[in-house]
C-alpha atoms as a PDB file:
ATOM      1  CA  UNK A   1       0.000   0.000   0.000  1.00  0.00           C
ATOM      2  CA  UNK A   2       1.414   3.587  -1.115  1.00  0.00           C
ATOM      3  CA  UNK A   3       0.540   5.979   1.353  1.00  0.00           C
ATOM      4  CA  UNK A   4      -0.880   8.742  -0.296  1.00  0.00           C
ATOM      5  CA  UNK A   5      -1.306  11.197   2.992  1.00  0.00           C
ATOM      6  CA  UNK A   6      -0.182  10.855   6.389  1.00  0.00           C
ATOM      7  CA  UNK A   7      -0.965  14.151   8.166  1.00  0.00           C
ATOM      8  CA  UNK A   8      -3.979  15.825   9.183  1.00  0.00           C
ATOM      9  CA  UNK A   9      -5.619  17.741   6.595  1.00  0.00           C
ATOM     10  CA  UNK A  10      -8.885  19.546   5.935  1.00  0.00           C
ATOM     11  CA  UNK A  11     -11.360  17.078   3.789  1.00  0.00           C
ATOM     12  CA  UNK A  12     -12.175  19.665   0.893  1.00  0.00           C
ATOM     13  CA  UNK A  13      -8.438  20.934   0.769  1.00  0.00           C
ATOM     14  CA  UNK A  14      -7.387  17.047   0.591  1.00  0.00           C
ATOM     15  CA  UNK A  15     -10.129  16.680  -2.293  1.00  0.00           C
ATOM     16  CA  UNK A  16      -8.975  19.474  -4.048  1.00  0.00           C
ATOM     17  CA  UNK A  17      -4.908  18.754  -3.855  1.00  0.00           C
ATOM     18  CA  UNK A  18      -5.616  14.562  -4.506  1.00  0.00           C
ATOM     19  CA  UNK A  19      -8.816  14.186  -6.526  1.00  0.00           C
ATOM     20  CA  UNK A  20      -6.936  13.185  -9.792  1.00  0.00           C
ATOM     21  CA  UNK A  21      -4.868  10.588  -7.297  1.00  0.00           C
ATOM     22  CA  UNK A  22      -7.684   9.058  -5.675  1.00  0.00           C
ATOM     23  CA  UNK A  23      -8.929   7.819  -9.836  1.00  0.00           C
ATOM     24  CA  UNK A  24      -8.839   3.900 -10.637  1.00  0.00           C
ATOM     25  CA  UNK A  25      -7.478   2.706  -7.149  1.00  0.00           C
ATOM     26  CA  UNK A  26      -8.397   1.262  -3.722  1.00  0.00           C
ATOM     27  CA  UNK A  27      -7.989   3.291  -0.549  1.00  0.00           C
ATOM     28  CA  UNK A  28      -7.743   2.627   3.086  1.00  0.00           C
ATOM     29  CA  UNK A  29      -8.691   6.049   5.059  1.00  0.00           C
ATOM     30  CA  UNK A  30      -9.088   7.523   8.705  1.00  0.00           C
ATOM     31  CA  UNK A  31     -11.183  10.278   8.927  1.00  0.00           C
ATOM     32  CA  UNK A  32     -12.644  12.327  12.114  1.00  0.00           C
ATOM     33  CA  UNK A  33     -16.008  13.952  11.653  1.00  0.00           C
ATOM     34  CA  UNK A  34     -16.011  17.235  13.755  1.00  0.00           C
ATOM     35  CA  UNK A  35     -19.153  16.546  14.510  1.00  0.00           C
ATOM     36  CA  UNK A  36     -17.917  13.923  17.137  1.00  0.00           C
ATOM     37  CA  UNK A  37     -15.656  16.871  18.870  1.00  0.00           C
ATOM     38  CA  UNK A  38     -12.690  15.278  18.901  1.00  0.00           C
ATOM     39  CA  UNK A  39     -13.693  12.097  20.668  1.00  0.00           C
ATOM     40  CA  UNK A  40     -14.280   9.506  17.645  1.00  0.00           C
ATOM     41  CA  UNK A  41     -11.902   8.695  14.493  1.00  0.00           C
ATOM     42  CA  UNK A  42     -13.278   6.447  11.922  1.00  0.00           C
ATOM     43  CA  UNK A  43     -11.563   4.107   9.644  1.00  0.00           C
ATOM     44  CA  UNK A  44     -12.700   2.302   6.309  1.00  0.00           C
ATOM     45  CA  UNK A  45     -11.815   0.836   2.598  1.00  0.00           C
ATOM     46  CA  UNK A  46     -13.034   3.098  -0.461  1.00  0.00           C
ATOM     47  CA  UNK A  47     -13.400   2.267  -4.403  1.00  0.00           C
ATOM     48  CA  UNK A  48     -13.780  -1.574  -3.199  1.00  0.00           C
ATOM     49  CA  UNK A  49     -15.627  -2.315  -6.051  1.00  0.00           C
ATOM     50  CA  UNK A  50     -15.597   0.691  -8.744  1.00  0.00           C
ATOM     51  CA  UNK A  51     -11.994   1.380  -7.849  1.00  0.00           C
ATOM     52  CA  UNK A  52     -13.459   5.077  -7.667  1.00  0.00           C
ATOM     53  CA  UNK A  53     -12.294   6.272  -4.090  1.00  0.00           C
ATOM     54  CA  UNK A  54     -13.356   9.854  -4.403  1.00  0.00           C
ATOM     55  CA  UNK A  55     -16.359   9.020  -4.812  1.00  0.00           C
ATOM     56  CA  UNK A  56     -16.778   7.954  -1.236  1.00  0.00           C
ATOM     57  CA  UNK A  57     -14.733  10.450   0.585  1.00  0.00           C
ATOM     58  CA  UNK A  58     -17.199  13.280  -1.571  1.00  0.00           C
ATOM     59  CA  UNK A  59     -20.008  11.633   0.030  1.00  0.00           C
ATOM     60  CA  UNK A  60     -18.510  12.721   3.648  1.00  0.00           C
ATOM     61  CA  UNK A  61     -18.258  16.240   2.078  1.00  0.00           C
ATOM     62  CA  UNK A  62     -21.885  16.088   1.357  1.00  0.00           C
ATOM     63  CA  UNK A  63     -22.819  14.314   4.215  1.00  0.00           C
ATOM     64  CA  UNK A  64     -20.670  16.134   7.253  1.00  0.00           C
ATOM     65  CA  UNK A  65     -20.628  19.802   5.065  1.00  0.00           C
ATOM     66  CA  UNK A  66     -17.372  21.598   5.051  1.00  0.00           C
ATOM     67  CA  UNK A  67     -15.257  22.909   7.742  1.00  0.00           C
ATOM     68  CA  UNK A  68     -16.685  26.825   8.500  1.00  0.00           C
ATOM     69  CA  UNK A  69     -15.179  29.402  11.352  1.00  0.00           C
ATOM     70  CA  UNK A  70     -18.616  29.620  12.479  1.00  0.00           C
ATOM     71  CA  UNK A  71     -19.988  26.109  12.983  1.00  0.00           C
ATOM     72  CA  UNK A  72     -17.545  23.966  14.640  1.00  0.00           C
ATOM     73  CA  UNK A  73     -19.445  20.710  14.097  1.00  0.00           C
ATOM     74  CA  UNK A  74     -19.237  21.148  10.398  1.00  0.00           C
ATOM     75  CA  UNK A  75     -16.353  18.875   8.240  1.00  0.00           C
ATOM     76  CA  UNK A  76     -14.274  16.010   8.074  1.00  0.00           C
ATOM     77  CA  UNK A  77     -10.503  16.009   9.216  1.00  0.00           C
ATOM     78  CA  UNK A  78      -8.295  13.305   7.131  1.00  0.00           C
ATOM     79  CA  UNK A  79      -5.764  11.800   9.493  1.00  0.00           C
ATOM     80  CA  UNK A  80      -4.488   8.977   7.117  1.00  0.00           C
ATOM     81  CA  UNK A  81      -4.925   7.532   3.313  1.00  0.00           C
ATOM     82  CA  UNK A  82      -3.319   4.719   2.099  1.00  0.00           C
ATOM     83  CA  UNK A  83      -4.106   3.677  -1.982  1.00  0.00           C
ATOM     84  CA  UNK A  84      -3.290   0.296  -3.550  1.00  0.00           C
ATOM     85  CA  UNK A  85      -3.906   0.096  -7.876  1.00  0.00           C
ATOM     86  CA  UNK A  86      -7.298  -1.052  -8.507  1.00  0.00           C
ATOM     87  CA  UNK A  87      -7.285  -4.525 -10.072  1.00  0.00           C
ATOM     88  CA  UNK A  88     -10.502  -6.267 -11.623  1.00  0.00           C
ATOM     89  CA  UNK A  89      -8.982  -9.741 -10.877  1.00  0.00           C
ATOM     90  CA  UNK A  90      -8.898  -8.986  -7.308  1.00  0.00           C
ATOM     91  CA  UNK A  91     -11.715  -9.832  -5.258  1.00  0.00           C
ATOM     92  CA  UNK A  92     -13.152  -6.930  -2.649  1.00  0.00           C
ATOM     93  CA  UNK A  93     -12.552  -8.741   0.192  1.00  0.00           C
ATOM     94  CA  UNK A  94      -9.815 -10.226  -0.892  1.00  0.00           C
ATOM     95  CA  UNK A  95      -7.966  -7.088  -1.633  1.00  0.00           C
ATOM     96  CA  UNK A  96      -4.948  -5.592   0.966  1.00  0.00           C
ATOM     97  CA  UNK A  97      -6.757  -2.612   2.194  1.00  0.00           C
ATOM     98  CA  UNK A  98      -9.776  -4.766   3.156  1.00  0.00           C
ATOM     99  CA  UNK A  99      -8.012  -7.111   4.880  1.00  0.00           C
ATOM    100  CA  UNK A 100      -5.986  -4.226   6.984  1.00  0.00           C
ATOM    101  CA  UNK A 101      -9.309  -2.895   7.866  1.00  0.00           C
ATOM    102  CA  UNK A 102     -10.848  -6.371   8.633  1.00  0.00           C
ATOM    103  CA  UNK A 103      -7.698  -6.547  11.019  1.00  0.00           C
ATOM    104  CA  UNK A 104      -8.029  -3.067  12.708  1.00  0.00           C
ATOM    105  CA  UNK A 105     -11.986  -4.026  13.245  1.00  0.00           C
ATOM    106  CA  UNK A 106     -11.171  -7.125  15.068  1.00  0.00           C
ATOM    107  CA  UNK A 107      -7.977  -5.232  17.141  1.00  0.00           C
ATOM    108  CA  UNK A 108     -10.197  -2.790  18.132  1.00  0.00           C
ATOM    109  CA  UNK A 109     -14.210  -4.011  18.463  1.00  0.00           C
ATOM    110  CA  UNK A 110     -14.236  -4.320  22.167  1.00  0.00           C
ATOM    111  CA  UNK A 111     -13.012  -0.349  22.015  1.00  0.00           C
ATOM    112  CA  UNK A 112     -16.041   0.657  20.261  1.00  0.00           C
ATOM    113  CA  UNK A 113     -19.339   1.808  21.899  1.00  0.00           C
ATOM    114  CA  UNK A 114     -22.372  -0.085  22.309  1.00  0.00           C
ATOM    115  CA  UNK A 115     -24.541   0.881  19.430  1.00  0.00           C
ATOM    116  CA  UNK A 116     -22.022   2.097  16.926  1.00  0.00           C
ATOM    117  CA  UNK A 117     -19.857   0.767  14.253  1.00  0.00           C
ATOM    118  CA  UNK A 118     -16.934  -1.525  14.921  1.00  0.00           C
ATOM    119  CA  UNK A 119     -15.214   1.017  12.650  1.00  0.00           C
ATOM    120  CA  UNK A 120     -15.234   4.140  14.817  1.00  0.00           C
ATOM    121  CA  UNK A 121     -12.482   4.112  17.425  1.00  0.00           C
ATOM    122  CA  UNK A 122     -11.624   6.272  20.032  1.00  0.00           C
ATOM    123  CA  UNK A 123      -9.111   9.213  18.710  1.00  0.00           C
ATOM    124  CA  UNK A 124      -6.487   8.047  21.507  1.00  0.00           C
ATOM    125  CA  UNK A 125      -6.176   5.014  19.537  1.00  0.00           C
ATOM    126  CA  UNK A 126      -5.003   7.013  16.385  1.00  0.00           C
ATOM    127  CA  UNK A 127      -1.426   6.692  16.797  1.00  0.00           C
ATOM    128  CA  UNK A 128      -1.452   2.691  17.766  1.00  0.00           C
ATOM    129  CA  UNK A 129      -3.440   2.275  14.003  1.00  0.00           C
ATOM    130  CA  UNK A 130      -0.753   4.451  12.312  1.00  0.00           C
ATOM    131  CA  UNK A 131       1.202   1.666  13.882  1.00  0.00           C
ATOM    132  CA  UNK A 132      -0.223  -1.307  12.777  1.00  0.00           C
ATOM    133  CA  UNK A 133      -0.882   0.254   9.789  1.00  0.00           C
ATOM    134  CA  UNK A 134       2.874   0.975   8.901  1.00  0.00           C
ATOM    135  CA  UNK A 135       3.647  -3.043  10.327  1.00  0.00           C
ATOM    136  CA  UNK A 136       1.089  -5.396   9.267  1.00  0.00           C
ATOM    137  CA  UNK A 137       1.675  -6.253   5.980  1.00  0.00           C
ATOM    138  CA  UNK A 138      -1.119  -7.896   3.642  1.00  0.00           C
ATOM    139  CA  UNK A 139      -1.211  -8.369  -0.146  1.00  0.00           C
ATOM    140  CA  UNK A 140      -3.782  -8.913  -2.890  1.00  0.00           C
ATOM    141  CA  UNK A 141      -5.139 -11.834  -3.609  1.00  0.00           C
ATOM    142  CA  UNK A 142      -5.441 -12.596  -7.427  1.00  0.00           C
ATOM    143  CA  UNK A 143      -8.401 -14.547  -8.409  1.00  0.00           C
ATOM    144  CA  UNK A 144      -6.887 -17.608 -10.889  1.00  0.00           C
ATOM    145  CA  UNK A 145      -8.979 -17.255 -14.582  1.00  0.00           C
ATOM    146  CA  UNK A 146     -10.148 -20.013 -15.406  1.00  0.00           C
ATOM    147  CA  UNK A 147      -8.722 -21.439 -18.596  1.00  0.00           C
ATOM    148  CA  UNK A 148      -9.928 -25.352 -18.971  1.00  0.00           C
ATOM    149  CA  UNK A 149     -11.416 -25.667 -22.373  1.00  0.00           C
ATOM    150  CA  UNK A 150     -14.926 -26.916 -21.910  1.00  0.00           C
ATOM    151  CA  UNK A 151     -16.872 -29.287 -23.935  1.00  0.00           C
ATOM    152  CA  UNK A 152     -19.581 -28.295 -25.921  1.00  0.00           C
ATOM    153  CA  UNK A 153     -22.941 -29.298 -25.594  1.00  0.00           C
ATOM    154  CA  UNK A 154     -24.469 -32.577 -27.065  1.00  0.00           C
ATOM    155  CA  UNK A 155     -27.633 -31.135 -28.318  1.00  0.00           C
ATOM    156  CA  UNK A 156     -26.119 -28.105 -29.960  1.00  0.00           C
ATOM    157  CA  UNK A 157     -26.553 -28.085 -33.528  1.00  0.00           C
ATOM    158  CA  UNK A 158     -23.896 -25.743 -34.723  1.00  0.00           C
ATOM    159  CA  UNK A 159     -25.180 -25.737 -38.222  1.00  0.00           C
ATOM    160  CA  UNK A 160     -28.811 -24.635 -37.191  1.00  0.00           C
ATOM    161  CA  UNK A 161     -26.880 -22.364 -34.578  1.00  0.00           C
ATOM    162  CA  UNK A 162     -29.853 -23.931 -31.514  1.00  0.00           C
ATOM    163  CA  UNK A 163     -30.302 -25.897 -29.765  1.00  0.00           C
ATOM    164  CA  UNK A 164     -32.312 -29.314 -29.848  1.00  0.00           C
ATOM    165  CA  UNK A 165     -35.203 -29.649 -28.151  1.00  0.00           C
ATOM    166  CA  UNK A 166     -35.311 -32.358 -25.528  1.00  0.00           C
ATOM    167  CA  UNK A 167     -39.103 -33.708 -26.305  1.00  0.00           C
ATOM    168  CA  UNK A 168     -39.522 -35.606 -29.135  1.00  0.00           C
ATOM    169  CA  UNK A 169     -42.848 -35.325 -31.112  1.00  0.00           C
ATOM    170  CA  UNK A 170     -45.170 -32.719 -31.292  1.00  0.00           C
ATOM    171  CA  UNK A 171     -46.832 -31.228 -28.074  1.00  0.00           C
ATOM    172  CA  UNK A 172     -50.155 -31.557 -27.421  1.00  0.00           C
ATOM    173  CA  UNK A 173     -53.326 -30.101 -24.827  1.00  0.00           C
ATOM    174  CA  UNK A 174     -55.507 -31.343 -22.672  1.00  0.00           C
ATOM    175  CA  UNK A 175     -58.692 -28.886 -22.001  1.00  0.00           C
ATOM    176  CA  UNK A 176     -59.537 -28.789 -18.492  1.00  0.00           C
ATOM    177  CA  UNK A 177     -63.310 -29.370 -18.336  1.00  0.00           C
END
């Protein structure tokens, strides 16, 4: 995984500076909402399947608003991204940045409170997942293509192009009195 940001940075500043970077890949993230004043950190896996990350971290923008001088509450802080290339032959959960996060939920699920997601964390925990995050190692998993030629069908007729019907005889019906 290619870390892509490692400091704390305003969510619509980080869009603007990284949207081009954030394009055809898979993403690992930590994000605080300000809503949660300072108290909760959240972590999670973007572009799992569309390998379109922005996508995901412009639905906080929408979702949380942006960072104003007169509403506190409003915006996201970005504490940590980490990308990997986006590859069609890996499976979602199969992939290194779901597999990290799988990880960190299982570290860290008897930290969370009742009620909420196993992938909000305390914010003192922040700098023992920028730990583990810069140890643990994981890799993708390639999916093996299958490439056994197959036989083709007995009642194909390939120079009718169909296929041959199973009855024999014409069909026919009863009326139900």
């Amino acid at each position: 995984m290619r870390v892509l940001m490692d400091r704390t940075m305003d969510l619509r500043e980080f869009l603007t500076k990284f949207a081009s970077s954030l394009r055809n890949v898979r993403a690992f993230y930590i994000v605080e909402p300000l809503l949660e004043k300072g108290k909760t950190i959240k972590f999670g896996v973007a572009g799992m399947s569309s390998g379109n990350a922005y996508h995901r971290f412009n639905e906080y923008s929408v979702l949380y608003g942006d960072r104003m001088k007169d509403n506190e509450c409003k915006g996201v802080l970005v504490h940590f991204v980490g990308i990997t290339e986006y590859d069609r032959l890996v499976q979602p959960e199969k992939s290194q940045v779901y597999l990290l996060e799988k990880h960190l939920k299982q570290e860290y699920r008897s930290t969370t409170d009742p009620g909420r997601g196993s992938e909000r964390v305390s914010k003192t925990y922040l700098p023992d997942i920028l730990r583990t995050i810069r140890t643990k190692r994981f890799k993708d998993v390639h999916t093996q293509m299958r490439d056994t030629n197959r036989e083709t069908t007995k009642k194909y007729q390939t120079d009718r192009k169909a296929f041959i019907d199973s009855k024999s005889g014409p069909m026919t019906r009863t009326r139900k009195k």
